[in-house]
Protein backbone atom coordinates (compact mmCIF):
# COMPACT_ATOMS: atom_id res chain seq x y z
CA UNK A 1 -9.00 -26.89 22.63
CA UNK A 2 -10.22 -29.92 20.49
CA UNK A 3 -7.93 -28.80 17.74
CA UNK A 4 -4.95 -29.90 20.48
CA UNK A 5 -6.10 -33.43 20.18
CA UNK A 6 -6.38 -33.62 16.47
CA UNK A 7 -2.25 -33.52 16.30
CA UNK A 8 -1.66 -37.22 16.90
CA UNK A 9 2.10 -36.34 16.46
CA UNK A 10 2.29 -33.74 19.87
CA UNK A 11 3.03 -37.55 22.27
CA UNK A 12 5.15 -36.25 24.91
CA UNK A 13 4.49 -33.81 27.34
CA UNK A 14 7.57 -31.90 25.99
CA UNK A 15 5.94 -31.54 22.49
CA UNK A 16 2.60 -30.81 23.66
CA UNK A 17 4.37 -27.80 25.57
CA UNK A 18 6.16 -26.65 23.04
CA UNK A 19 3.56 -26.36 20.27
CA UNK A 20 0.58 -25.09 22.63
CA UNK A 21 3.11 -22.35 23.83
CA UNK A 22 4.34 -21.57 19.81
CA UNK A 23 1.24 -21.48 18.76
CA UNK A 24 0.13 -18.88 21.22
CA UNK A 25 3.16 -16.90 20.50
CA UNK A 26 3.63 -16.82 16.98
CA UNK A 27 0.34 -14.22 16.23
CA UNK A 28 0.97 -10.85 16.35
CA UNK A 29 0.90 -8.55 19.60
CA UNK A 30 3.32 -6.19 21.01
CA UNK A 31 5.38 -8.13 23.10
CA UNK A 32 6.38 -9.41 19.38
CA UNK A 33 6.50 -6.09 17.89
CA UNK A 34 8.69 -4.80 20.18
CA UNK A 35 11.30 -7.94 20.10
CA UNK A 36 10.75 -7.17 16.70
CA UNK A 37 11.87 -3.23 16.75
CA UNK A 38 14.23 -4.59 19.64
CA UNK A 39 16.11 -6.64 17.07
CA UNK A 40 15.75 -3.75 14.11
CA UNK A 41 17.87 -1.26 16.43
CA UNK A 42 19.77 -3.20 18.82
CA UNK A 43 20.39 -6.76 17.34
CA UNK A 44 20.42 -10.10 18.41
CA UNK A 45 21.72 -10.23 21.88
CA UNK A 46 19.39 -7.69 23.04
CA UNK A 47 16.51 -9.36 21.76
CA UNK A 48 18.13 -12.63 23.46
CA UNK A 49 17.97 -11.23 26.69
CA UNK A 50 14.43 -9.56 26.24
CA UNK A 51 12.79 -12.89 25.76
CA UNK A 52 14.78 -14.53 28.25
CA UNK A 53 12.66 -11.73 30.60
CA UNK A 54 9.92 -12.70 29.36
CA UNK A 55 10.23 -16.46 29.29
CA UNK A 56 11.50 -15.84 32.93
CA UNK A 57 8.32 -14.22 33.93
CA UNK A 58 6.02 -17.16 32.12
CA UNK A 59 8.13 -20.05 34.14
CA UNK A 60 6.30 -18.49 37.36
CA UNK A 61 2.54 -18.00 35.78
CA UNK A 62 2.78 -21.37 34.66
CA UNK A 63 4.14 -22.60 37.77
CA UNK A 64 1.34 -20.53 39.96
CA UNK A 65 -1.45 -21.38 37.42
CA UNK A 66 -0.60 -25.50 37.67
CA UNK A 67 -1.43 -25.30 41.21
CA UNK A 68 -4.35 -22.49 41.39
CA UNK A 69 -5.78 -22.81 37.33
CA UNK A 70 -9.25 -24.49 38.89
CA UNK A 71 -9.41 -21.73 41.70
CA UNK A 72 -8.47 -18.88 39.22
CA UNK A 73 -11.19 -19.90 36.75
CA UNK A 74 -13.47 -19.82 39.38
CA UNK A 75 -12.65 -15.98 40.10
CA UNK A 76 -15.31 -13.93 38.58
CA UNK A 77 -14.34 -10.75 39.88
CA UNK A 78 -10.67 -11.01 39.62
CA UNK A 79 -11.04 -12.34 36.01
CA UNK A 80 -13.25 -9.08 35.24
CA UNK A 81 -11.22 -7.07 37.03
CA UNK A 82 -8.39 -8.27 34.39
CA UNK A 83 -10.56 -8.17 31.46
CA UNK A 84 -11.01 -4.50 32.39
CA UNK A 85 -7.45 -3.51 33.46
CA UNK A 86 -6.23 -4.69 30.33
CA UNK A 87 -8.63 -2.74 27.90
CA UNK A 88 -7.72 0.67 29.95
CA UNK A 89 -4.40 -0.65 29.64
CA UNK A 90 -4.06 -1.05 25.24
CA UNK A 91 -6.56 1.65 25.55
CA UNK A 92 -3.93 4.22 27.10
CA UNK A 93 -1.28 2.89 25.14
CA UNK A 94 -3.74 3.20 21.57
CA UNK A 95 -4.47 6.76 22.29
CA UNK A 96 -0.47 7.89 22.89
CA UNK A 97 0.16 6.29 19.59
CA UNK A 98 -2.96 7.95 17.90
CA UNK A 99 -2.08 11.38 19.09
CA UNK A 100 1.71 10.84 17.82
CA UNK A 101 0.14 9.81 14.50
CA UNK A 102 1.60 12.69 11.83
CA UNK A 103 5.06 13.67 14.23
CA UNK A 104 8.32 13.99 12.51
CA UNK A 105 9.55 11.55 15.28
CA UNK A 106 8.05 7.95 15.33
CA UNK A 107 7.98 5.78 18.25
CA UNK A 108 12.11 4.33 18.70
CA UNK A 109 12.47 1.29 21.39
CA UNK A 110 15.48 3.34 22.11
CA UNK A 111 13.33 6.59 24.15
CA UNK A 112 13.09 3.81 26.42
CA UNK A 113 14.75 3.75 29.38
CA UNK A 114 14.61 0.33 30.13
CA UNK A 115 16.31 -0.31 26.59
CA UNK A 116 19.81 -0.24 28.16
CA UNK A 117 18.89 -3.87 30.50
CA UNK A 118 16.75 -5.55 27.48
CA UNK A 119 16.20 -8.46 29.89
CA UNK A 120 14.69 -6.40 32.92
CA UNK A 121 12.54 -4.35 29.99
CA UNK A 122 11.27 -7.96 29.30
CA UNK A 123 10.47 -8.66 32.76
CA UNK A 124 8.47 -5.60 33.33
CA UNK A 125 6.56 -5.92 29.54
CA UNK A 126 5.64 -9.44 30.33
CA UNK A 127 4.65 -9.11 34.28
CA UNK A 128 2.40 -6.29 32.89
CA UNK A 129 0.40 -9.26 30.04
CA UNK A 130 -2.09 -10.02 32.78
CA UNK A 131 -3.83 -11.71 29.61
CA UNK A 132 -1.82 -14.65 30.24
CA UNK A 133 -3.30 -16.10 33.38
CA UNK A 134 -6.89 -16.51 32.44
CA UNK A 135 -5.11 -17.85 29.21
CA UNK A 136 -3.12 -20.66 30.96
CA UNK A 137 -5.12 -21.61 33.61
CA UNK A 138 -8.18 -22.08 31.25
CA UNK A 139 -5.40 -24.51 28.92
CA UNK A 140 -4.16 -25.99 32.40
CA UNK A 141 -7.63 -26.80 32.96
CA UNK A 142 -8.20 -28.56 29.73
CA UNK A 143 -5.02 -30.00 30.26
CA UNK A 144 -5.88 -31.71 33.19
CA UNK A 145 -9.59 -32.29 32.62
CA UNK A 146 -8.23 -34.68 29.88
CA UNK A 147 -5.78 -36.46 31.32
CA UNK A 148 -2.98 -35.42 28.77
CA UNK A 149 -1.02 -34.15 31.86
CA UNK A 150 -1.59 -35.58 35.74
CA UNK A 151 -1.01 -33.23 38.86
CA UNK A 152 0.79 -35.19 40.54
CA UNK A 153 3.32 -36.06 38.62
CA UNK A 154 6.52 -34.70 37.13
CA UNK A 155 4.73 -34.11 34.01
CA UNK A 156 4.23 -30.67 34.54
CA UNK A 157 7.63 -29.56 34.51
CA UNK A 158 8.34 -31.69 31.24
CA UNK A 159 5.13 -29.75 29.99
CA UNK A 160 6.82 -25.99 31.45
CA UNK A 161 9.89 -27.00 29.82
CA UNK A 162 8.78 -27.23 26.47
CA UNK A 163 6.47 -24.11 26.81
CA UNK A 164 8.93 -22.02 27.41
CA UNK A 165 11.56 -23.22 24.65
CA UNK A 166 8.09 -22.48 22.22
CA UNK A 167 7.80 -19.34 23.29
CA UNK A 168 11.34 -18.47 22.84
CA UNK A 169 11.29 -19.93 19.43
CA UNK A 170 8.35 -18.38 18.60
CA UNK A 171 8.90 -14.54 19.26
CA UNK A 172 13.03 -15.44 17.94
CA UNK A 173 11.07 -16.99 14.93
CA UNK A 174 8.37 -13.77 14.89
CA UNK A 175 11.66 -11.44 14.76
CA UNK A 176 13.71 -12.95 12.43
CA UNK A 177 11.06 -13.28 9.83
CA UNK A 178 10.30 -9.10 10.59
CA UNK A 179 13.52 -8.45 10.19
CA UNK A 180 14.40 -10.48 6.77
CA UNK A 181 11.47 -8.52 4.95
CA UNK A 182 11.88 -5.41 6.16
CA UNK A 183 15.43 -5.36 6.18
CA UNK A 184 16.07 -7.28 3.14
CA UNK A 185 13.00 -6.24 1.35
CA UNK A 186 14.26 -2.59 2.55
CA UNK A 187 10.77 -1.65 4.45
CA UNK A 188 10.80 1.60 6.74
CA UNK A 189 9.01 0.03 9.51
CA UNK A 190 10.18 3.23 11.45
CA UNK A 191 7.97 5.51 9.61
CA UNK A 192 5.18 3.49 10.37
CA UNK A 193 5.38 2.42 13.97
CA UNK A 194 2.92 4.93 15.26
CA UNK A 195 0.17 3.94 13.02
CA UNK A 196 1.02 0.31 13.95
CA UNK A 197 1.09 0.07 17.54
CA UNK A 198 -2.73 2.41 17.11
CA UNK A 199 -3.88 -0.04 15.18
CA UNK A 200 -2.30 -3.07 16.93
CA UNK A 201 -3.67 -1.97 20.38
CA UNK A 202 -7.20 -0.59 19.16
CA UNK A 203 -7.34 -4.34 17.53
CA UNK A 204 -6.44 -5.89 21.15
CA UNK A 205 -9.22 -3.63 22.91
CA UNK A 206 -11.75 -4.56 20.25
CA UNK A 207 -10.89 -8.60 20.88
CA UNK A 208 -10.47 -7.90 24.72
CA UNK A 209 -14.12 -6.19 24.78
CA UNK A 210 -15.58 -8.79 22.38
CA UNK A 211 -14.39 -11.80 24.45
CA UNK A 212 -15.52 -10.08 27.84
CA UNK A 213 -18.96 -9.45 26.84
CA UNK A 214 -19.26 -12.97 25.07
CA UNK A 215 -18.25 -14.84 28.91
CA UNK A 216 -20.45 -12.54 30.51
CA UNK A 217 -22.84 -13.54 28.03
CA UNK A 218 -22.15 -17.39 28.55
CA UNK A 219 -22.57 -16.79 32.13
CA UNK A 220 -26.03 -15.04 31.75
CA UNK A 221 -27.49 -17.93 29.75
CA UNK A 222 -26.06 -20.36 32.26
């Protein structure tokens, strides 16, 4: 959080939107991989359309998490609950991947039904990230706490605004840069996608586990 205030350039609400929200979207994780594939097979206006699904879905947690980010924090049970939900979650999706490791077919966005309405598939993907409401409400919170934006004004939907035109940039920005090296730089991602998404979603158990054992931690010495 402290690294937020160190940018003495991020003034307006708008700009302090954008970047928090670009920032979180720019690492890798497979919302990103898949726009990523999305854009490999099906080009740019599916992509389009699958991030407008997901920045669709991210205008209502930020809209519920303005109003309910103290409450939510507050939440032990539902926050574990979420913490634990999401582990099984990667953890079911790690293990298809790992037992497809080695099979003449690879993983293709297109087996997917969904793939045909790229913006609903984006809707359901993102409505599924539950890790984005502890996420939010604990920047909301911050947010807030600091006085960088006030309740009760019309900051907040300056601040949504820009959040969601970084997150769009962001995962556009994610899967153009995919695409130029391994389409330009002639990469078979396709040959590889199984022993990606294993390792991608072992990687997001192993940081989901870590972080839920160091709060419960926090809590204990508390």
């Amino acid at each position: 959080m402290n690294r937020i205030a160190k940018f003495s350039f991020i003034k307006s609400t708008f700009a302090l939107g954008f970047f928090i929200s670009l920032l979180g979207t720019l690492p890798l994780g497979y919302l990103n991989v898949i726009g990523l594939q999305l854009l490999l097979e099906k080009g740019n206006w599916a992509t389009t359309f699958f991030i407008f699904g997901i920045v669709f879905v991210e205008f209502f947690v930020l809209k519920i998490t303005a109003f309910s980010a103290k409450w939510l924090v507050e939440q032990k049970k539902i926050l574990l609950f979420i913490d634990i939900f999401t582990i099984v979650f990667f953890s079911g999706i790690a293990f298809y991947f790992y037992f497809n490791i080695g099979n003449e077919k690879n993983f293709s966005i297109s087996q997917l039904q969904l793939i045909q309405f790229p913006f609903v598939l984006g809707l359901v993907l993102n409505s599924l990230n539950f890790m984005q409401w502890p996420y939010w409400s604990g920047m909301y919170l911050y947010l807030f706490r600091t006085e960088k934006i006030k309740t009760k004004t019309g900051q907040n939907n300056i601040f949504i605004m820009g959040a969601l035109i970084g997150t769009f940039v962001g995962m556009m920005l994610f899967a153009q840069t995919g695409n130029y090296f391994l389409i330009d730089k002639k990469a078979l991602i396709g040959n590889y996608l199984n022993n990606i998404f294993t390792l991608l979603f072992s990687g997001l158990v192993v940081i989901q586990l870590i972080n839920m054992f160091w709060k419960r931690r926090k809590v204990n010495l508390i």
